[in-house]
C-alpha atoms as a PDB file:
ATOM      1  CA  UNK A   1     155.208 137.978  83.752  1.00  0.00           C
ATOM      2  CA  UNK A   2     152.080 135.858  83.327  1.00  0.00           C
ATOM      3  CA  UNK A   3     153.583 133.203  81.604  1.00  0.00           C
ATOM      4  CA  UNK A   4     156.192 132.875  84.471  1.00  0.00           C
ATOM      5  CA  UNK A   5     153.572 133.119  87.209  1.00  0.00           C
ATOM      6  CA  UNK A   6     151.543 130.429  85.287  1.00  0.00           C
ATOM      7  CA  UNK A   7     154.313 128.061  85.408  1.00  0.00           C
ATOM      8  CA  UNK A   8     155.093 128.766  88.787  1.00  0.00           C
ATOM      9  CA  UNK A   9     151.315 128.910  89.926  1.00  0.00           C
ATOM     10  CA  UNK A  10     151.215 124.676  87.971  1.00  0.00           C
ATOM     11  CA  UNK A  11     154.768 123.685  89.431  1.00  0.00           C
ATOM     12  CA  UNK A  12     153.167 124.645  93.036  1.00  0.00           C
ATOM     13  CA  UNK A  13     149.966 122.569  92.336  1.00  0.00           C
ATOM     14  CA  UNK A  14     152.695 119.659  91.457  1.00  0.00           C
ATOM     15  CA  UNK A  15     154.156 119.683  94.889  1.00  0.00           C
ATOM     16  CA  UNK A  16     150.899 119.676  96.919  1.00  0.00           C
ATOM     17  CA  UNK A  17     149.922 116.663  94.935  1.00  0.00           C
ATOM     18  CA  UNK A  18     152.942 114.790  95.754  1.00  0.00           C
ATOM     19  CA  UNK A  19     152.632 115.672  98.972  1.00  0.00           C
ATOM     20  CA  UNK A  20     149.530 114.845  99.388  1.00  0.00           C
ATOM     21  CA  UNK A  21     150.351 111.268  97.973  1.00  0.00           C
ATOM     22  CA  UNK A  22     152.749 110.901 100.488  1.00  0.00           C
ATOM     23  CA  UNK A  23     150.595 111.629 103.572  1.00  0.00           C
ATOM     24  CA  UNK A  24     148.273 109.411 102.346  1.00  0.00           C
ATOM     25  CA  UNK A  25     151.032 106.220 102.177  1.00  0.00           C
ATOM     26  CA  UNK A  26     152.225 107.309 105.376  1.00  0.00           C
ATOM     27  CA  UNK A  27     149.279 107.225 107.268  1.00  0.00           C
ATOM     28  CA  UNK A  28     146.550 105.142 105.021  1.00  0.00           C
ATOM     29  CA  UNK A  29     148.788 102.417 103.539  1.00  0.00           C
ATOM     30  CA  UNK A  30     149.498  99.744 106.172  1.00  0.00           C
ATOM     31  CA  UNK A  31     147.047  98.497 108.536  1.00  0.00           C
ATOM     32  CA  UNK A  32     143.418 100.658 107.992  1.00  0.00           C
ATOM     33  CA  UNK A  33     141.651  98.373 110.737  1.00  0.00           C
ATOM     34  CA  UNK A  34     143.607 100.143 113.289  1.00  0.00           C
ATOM     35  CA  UNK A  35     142.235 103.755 112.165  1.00  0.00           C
ATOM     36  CA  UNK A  36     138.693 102.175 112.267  1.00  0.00           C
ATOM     37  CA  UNK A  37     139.279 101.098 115.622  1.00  0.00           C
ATOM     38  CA  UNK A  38     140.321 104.823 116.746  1.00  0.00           C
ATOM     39  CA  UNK A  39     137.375 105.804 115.385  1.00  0.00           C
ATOM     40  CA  UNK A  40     135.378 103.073 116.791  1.00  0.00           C
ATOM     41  CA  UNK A  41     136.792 103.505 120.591  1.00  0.00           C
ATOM     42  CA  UNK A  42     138.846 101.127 122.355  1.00  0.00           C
ATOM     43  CA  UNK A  43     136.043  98.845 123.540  1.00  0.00           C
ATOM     44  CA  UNK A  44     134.847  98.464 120.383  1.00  0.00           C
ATOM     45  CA  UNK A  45     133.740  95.123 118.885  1.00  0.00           C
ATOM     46  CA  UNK A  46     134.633  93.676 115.562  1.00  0.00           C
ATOM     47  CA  UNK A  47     131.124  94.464 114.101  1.00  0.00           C
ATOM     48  CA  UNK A  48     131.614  97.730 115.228  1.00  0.00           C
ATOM     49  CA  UNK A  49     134.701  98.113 113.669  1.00  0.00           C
ATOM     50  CA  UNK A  50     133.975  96.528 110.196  1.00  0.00           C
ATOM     51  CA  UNK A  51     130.739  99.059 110.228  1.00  0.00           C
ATOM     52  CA  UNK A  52     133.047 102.072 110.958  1.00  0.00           C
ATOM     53  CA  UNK A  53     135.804 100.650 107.695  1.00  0.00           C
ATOM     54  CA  UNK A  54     132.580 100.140 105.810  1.00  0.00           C
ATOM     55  CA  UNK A  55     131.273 103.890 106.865  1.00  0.00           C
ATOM     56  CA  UNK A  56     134.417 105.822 106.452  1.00  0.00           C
ATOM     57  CA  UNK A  57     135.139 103.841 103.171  1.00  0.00           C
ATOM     58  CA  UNK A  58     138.633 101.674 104.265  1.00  0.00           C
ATOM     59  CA  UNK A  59     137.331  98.357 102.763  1.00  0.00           C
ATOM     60  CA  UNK A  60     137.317  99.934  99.097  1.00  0.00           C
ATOM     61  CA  UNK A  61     140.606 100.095  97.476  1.00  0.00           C
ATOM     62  CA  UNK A  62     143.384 101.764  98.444  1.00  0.00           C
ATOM     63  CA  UNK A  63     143.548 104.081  94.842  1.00  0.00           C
ATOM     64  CA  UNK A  64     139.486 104.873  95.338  1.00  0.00           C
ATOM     65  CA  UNK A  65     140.256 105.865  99.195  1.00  0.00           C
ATOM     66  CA  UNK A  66     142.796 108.467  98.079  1.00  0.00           C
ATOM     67  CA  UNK A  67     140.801 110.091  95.355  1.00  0.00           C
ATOM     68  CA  UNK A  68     137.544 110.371  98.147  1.00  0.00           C
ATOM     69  CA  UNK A  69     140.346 111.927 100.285  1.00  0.00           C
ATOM     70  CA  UNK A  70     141.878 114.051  98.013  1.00  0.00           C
ATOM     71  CA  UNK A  71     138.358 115.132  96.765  1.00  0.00           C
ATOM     72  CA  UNK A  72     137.380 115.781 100.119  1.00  0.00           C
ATOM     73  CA  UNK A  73     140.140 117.989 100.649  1.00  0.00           C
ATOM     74  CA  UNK A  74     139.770 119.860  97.663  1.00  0.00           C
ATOM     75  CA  UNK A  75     136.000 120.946  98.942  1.00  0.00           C
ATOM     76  CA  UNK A  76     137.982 122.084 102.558  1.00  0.00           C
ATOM     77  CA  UNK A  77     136.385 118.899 104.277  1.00  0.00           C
ATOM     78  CA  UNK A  78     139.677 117.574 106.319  1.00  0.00           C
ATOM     79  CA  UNK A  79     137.789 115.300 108.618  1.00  0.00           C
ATOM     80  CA  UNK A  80     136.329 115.111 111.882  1.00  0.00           C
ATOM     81  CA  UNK A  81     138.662 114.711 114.825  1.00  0.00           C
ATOM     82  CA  UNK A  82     138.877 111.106 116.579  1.00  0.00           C
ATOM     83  CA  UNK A  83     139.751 112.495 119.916  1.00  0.00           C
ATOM     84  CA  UNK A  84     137.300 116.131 120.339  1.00  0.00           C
ATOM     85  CA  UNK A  85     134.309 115.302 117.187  1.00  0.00           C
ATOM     86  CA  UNK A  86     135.217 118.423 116.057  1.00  0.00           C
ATOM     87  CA  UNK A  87     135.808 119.531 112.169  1.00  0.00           C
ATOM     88  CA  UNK A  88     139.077 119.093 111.822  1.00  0.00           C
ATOM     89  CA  UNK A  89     139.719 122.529 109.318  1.00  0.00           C
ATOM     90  CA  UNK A  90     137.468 124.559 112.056  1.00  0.00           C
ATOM     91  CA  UNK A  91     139.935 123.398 114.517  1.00  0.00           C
ATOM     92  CA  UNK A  92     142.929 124.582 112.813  1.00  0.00           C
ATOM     93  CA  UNK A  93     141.187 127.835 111.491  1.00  0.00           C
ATOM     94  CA  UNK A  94     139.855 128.745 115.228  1.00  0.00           C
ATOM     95  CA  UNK A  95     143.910 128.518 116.624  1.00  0.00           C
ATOM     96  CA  UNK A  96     145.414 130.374 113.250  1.00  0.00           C
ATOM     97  CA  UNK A  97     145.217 133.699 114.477  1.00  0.00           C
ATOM     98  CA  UNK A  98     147.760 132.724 117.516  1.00  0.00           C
ATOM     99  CA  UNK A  99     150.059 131.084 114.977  1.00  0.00           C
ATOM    100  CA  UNK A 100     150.098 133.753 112.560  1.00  0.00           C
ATOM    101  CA  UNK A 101     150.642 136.598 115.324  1.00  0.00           C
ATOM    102  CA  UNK A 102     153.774 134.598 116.269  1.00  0.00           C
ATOM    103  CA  UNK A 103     155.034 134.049 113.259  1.00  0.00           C
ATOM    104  CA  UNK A 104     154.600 137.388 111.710  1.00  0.00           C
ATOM    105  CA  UNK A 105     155.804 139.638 114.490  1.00  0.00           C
ATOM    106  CA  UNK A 106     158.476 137.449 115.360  1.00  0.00           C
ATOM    107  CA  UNK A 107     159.735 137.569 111.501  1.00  0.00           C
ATOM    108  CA  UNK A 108     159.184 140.916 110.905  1.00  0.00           C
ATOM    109  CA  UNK A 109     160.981 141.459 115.009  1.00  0.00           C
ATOM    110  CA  UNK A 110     163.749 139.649 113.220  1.00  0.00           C
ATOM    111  CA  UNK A 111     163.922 141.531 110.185  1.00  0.00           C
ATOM    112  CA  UNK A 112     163.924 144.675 111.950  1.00  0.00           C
ATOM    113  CA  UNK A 113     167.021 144.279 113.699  1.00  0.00           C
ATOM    114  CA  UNK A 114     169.110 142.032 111.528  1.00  0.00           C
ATOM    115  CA  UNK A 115     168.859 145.042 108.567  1.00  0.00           C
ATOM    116  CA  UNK A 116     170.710 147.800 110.508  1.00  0.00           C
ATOM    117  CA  UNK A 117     173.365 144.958 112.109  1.00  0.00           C
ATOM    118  CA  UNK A 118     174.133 144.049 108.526  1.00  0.00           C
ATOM    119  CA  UNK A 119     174.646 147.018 107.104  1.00  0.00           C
ATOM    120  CA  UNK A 120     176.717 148.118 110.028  1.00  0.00           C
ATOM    121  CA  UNK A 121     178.935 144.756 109.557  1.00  0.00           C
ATOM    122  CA  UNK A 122     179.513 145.068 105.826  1.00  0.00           C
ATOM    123  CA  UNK A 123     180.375 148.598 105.819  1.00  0.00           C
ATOM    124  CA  UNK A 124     182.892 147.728 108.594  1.00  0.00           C
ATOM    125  CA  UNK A 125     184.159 143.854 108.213  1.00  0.00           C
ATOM    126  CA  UNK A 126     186.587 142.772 110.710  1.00  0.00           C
ATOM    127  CA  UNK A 127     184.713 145.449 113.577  1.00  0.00           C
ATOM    128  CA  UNK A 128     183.750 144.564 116.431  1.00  0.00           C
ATOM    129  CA  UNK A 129     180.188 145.093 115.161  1.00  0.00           C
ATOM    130  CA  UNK A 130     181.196 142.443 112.392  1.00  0.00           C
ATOM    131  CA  UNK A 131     182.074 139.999 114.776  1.00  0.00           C
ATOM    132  CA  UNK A 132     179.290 140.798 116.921  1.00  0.00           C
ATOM    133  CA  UNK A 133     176.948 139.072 114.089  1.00  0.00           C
ATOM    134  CA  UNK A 134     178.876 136.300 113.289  1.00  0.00           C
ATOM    135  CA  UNK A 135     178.508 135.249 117.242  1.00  0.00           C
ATOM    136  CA  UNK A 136     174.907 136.115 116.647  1.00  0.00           C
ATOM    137  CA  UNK A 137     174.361 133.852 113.731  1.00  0.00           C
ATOM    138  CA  UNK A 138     176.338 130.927 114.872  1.00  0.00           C
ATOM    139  CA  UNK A 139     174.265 130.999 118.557  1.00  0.00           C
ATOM    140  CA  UNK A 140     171.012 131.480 116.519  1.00  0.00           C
ATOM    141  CA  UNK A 141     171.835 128.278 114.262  1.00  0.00           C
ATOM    142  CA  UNK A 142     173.434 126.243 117.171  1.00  0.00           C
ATOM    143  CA  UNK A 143     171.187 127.324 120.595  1.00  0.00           C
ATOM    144  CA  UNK A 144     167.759 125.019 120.999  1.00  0.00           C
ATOM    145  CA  UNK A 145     164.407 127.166 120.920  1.00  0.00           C
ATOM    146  CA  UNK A 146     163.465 125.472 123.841  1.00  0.00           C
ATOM    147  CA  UNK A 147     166.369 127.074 125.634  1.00  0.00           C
ATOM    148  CA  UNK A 148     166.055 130.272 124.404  1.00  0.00           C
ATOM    149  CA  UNK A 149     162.360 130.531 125.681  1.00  0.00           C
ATOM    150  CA  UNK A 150     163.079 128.957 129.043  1.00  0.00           C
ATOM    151  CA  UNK A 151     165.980 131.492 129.360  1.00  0.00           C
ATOM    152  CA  UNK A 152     163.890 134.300 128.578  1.00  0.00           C
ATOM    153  CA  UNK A 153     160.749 132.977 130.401  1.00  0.00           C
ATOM    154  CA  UNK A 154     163.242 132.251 133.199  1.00  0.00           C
ATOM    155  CA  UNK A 155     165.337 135.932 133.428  1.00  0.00           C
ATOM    156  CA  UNK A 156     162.231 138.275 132.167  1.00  0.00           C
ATOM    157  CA  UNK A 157     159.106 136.757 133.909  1.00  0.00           C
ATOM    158  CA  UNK A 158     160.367 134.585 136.838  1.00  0.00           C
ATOM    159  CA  UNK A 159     163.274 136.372 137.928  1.00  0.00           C
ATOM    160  CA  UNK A 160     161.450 140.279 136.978  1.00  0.00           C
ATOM    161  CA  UNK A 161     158.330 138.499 138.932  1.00  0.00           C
ATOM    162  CA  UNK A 162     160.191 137.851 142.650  1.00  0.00           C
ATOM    163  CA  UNK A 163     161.063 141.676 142.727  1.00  0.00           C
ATOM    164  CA  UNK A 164     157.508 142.524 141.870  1.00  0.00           C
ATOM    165  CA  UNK A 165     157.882 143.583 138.411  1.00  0.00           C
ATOM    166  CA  UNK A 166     155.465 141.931 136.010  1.00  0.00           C
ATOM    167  CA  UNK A 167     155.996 143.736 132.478  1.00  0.00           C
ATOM    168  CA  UNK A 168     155.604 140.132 130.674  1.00  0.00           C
ATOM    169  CA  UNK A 169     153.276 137.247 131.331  1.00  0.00           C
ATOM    170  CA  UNK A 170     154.140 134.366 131.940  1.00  0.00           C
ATOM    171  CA  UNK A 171     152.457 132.688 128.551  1.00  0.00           C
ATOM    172  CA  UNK A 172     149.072 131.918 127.326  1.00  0.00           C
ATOM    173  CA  UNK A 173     147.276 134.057 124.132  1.00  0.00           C
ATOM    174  CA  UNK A 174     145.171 136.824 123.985  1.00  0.00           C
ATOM    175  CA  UNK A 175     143.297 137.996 120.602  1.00  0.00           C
ATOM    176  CA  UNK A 176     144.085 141.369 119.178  1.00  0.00           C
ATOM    177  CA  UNK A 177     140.527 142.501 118.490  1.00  0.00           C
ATOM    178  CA  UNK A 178     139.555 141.520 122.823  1.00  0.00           C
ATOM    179  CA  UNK A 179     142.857 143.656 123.918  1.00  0.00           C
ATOM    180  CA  UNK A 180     145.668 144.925 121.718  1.00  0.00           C
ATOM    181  CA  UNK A 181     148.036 145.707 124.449  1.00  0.00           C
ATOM    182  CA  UNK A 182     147.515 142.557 126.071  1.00  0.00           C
ATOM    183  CA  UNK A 183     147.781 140.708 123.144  1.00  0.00           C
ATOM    184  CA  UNK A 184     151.426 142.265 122.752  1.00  0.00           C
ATOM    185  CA  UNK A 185     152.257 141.534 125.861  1.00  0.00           C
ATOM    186  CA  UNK A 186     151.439 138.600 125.842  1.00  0.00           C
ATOM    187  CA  UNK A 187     153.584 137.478 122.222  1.00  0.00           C
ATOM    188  CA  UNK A 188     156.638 139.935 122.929  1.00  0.00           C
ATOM    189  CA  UNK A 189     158.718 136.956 124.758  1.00  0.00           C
ATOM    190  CA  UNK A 190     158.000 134.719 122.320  1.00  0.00           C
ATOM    191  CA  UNK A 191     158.482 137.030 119.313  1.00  0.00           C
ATOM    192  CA  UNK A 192     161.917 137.527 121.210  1.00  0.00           C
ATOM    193  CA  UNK A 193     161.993 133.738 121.586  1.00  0.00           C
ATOM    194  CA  UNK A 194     162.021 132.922 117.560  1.00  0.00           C
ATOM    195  CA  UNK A 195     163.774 136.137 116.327  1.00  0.00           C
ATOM    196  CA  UNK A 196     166.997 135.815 118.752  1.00  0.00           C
ATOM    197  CA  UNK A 197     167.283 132.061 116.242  1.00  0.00           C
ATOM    198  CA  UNK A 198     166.865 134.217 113.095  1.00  0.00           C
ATOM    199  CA  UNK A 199     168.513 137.847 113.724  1.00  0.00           C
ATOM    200  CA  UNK A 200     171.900 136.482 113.573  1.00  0.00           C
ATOM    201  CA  UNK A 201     171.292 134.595 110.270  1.00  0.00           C
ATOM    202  CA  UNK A 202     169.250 137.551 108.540  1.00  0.00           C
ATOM    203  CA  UNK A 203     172.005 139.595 109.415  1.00  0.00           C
ATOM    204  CA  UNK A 204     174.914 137.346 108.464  1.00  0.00           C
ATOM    205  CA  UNK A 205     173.136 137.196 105.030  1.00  0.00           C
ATOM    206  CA  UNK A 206     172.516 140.799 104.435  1.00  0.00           C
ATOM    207  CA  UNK A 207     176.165 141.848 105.778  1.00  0.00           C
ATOM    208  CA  UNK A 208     177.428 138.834 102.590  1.00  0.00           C
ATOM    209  CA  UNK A 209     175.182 140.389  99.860  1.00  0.00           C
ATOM    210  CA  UNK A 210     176.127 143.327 101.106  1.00  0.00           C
ATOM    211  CA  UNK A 211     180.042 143.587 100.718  1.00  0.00           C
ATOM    212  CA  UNK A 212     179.198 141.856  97.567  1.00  0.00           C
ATOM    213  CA  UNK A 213     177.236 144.877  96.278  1.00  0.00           C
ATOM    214  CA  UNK A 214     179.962 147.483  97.722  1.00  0.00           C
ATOM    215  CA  UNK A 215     182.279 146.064  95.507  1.00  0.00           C
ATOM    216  CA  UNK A 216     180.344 146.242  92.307  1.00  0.00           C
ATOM    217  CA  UNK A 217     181.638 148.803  90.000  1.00  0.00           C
ATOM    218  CA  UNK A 218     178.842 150.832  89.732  1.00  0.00           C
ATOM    219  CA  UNK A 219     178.980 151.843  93.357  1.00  0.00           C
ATOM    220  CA  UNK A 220     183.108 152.534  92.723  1.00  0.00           C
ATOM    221  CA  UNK A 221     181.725 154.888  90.314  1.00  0.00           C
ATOM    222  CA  UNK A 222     179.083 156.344  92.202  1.00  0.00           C
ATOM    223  CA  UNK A 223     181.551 156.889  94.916  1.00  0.00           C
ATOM    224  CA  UNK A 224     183.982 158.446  92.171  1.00  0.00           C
ATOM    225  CA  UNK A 225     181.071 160.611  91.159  1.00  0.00           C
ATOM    226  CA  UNK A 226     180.895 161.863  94.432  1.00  0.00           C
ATOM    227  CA  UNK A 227     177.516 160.473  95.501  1.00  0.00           C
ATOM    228  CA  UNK A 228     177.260 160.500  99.262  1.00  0.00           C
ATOM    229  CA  UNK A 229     177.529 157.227 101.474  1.00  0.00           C
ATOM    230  CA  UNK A 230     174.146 157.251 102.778  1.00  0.00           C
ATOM    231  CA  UNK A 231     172.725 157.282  99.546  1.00  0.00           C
ATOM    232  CA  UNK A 232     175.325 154.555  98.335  1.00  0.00           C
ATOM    233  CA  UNK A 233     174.056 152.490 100.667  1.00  0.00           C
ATOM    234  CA  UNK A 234     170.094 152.851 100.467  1.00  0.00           C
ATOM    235  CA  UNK A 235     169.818 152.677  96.810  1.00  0.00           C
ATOM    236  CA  UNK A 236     172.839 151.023  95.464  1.00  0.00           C
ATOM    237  CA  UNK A 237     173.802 148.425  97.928  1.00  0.00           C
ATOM    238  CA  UNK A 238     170.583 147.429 100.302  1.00  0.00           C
ATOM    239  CA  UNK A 239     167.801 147.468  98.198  1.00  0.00           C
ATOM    240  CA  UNK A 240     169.305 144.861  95.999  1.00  0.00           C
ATOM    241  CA  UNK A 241     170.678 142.776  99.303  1.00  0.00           C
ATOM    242  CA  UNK A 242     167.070 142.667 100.278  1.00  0.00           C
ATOM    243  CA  UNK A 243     166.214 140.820  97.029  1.00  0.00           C
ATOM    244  CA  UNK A 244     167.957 137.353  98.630  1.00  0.00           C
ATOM    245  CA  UNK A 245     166.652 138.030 102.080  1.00  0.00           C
ATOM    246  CA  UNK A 246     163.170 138.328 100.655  1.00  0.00           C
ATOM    247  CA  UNK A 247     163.523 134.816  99.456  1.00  0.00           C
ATOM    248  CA  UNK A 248     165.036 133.790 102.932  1.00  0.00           C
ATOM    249  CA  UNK A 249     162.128 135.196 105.401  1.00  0.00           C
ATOM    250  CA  UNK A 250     159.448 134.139 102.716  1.00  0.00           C
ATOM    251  CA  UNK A 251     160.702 130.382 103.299  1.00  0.00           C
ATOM    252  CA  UNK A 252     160.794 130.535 107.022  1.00  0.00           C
ATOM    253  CA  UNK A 253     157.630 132.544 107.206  1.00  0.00           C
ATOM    254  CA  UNK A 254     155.906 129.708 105.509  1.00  0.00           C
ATOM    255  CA  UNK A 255     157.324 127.331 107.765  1.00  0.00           C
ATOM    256  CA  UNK A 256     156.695 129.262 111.102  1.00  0.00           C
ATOM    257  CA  UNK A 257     152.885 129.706 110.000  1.00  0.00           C
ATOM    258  CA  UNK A 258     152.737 125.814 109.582  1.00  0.00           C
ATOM    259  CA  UNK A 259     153.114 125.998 113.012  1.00  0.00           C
ATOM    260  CA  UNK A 260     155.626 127.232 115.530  1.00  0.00           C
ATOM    261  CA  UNK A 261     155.865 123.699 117.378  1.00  0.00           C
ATOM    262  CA  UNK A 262     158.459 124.763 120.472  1.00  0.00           C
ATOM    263  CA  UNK A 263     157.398 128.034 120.685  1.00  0.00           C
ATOM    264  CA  UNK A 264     154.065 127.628 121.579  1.00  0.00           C
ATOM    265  CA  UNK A 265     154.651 125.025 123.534  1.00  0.00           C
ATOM    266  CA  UNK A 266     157.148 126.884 125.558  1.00  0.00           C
ATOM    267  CA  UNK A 267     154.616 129.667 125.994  1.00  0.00           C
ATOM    268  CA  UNK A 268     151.606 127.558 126.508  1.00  0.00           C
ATOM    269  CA  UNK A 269     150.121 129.074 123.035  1.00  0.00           C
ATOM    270  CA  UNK A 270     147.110 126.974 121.502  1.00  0.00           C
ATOM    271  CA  UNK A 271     147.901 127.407 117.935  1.00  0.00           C
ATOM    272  CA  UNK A 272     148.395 125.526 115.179  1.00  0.00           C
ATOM    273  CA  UNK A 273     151.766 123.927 116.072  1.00  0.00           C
ATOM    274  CA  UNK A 274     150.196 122.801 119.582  1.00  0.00           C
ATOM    275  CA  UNK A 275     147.425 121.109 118.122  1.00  0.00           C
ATOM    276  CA  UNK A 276     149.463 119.009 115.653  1.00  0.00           C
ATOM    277  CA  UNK A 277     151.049 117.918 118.630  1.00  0.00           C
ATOM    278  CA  UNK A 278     148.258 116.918 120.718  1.00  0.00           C
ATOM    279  CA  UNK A 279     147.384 115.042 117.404  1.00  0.00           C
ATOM    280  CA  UNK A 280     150.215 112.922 117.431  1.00  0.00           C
ATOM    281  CA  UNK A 281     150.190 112.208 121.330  1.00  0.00           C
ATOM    282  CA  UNK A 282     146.593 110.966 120.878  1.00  0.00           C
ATOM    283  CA  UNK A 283     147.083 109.424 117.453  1.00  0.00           C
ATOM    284  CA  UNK A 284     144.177 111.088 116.124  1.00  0.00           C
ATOM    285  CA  UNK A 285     144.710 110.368 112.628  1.00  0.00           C
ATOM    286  CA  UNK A 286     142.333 113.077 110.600  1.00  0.00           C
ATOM    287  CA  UNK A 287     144.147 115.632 112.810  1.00  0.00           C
ATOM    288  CA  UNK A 288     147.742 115.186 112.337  1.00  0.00           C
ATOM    289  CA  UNK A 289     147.111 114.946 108.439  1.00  0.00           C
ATOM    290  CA  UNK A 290     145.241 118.249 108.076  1.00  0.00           C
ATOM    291  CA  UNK A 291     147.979 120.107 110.164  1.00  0.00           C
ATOM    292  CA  UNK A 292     150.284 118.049 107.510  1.00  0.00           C
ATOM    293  CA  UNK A 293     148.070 119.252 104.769  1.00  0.00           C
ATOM    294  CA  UNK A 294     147.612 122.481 105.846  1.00  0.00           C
ATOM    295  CA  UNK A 295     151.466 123.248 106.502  1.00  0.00           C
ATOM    296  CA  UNK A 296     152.493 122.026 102.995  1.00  0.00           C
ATOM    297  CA  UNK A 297     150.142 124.885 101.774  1.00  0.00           C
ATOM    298  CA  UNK A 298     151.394 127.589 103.748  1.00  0.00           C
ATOM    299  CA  UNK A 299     154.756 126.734 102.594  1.00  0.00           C
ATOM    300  CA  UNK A 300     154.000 126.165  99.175  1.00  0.00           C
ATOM    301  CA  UNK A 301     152.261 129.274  99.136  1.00  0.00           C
ATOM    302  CA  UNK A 302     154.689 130.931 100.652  1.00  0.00           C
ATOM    303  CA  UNK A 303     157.602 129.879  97.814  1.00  0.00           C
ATOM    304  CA  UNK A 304     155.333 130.918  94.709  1.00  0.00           C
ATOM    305  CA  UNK A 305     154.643 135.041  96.923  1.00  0.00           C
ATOM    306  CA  UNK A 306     158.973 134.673  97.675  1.00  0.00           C
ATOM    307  CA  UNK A 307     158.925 133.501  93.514  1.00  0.00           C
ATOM    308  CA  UNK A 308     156.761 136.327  92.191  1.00  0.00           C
ATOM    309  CA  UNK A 309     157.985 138.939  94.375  1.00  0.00           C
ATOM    310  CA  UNK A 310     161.684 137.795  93.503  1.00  0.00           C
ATOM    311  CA  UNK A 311     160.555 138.351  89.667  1.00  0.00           C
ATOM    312  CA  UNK A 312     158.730 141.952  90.098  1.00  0.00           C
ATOM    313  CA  UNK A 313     161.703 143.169  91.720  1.00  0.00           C
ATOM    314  CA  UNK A 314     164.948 141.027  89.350  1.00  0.00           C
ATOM    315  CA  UNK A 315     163.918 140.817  85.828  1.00  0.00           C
ATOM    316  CA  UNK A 316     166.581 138.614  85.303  1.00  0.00           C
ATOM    317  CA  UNK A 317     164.343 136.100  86.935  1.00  0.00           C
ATOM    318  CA  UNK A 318     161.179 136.227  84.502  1.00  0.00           C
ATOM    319  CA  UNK A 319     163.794 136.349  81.468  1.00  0.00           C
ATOM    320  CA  UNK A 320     165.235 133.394  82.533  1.00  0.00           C
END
């Protein structure tokens, strides 16, 4: 098991240095006059501008300017931002909490639900139940976020709101440790808003793996055996479905807590997501890399916890 999470652990380190290379050709390699005049303000001169490339290092060469970055990365410094002065990792650490409060809940919202639809549709395929998820999957996958947050924002706060009833509000974020129950108030629509796109899917995949397990022949003996149905399907046929869909949420956890773009903007959230964003409308440069950055590690993270866990609970994984 070491030896597998070792190579794992050095495979992961190989994809954050790619993609590290890449951000840095994306947004270094071209014109680097243009990123000291960001810096240097619109009404700057050219003297103020060659002291600002001469400052932030862009007259050295290009292989010297990514190793400073890179090393500057590696010791958490990811800039200052062009637009606010602010540290750029501060920035994204102080709006985390909001993006990982949407992500999680909505996943684990998600999860929740899609479990006890999937088990209902592969112990009846062709139901109505069975249908019932296959509509759910194919509106998750085709239906825009955006229009599944304006719908809800639109039938459970504006339309509860003109007969007086205000259960939701209508956006914003508040922390858990200033008020818990406002805090869930405040995420339930948009919990709601990313787990309607994933419930269908989750269960779609769980109701496949499923039927696949119920036709093993160790559950035909089981049955012949005389073990009850219930049991069948806790231990024989669900807990290895949820090997798969462990490997599923892990990815799209990852990518949610890289930041949950719509969503938050829908819901007027200031998380991570938002703040990339506001990056790119301002083209402040240090800011949309360390989102960048700091997304690729989330989701690289996230694929060697899915890779480990995957292991611990299939041998057949670390054997192979």
């Amino acid at each position: 098991m070491t030896g597998y999470v070792l190579k794992r652990f050095c495979a992961s380190l190989a994809v954050l240095l790619l993609v590290s290379i890449a951000v840095f050709t994306l947004f270094f390699v071209g014109t680097p006059g243009s990123i000291a005049q960001r810096f240097a303000g619109e009404g700057a001169n050219q003297a103020t501008i060659a002291l600002v490339e001469k400052t932030l290092g862009l007259d050295r060469p290009l292989p010297v300017q990514y190793f400073d970055w890179l090393g500057s990365i590696l010791t958490l410094d990811f800039g200052i931002s062009f637009r606010t002065q602010e540290p750029v990792l501060e920035a994204i650490l102080s709006r985390l909490p909001a993006t990982a409060s949407l992500a999680l809940g909505a996943v684990a919202l998600a999860v929740l639900i899609a479990i006890p639809l999937g088990t209902l549709a592969a112990t009846r395929p062709g139901s109505w139940m069975d249908r019932t998820v296959s509509v759910l999957a194919l509106s998750g996958l085709s239906a825009p976020t955006f229009l599944i947050g304006l719908a809800l924002f639109y039938f459970l706060f504006f339309q509860l709101s003109q007969v007086g009833i205000t259960i939701f509000p209508s956006g914003g974020y508040v922390p858990f440790t200033e008020d818990p129950a406002g805090w869930f108030r405040h995420l339930i629509l948009p919990w709601m808003t990313i787990a309607l796109v994933n419930i269908g899917v989750y269960a779609r995949f769980v109701r496949s793996t499923m039927i696949d397990a119920l036709r093993t022949d160790y559950v035909w003996f089981a049955r012949a055996k005389g073990m009850g149905e219930a049991r069948i399907l806790g231990r024989l046929a669900l807990k290895p479905s949820l090997a798969p869909l462990i490997t599923l949420v892990g990815l799209d956890l990852g990518g949610l807590l890289g930041g949950t773009i719509i969503t938050e903007r829908v819901w007027g959230i200031s998380g991570v997501g938002s703040f990339a964003v506001n990056g790119v409308m301002s083209g402040d440069l240090p800011v949309v890399m360390g989102t960048v950055i700091f997304a690729a590690l989330f989701i690289v993270i996230m694929n060697l916890l899915v890779d480990i866990v995957y292991a611990l609970i299939d041998p057949r994984v670390r054997l192979r």
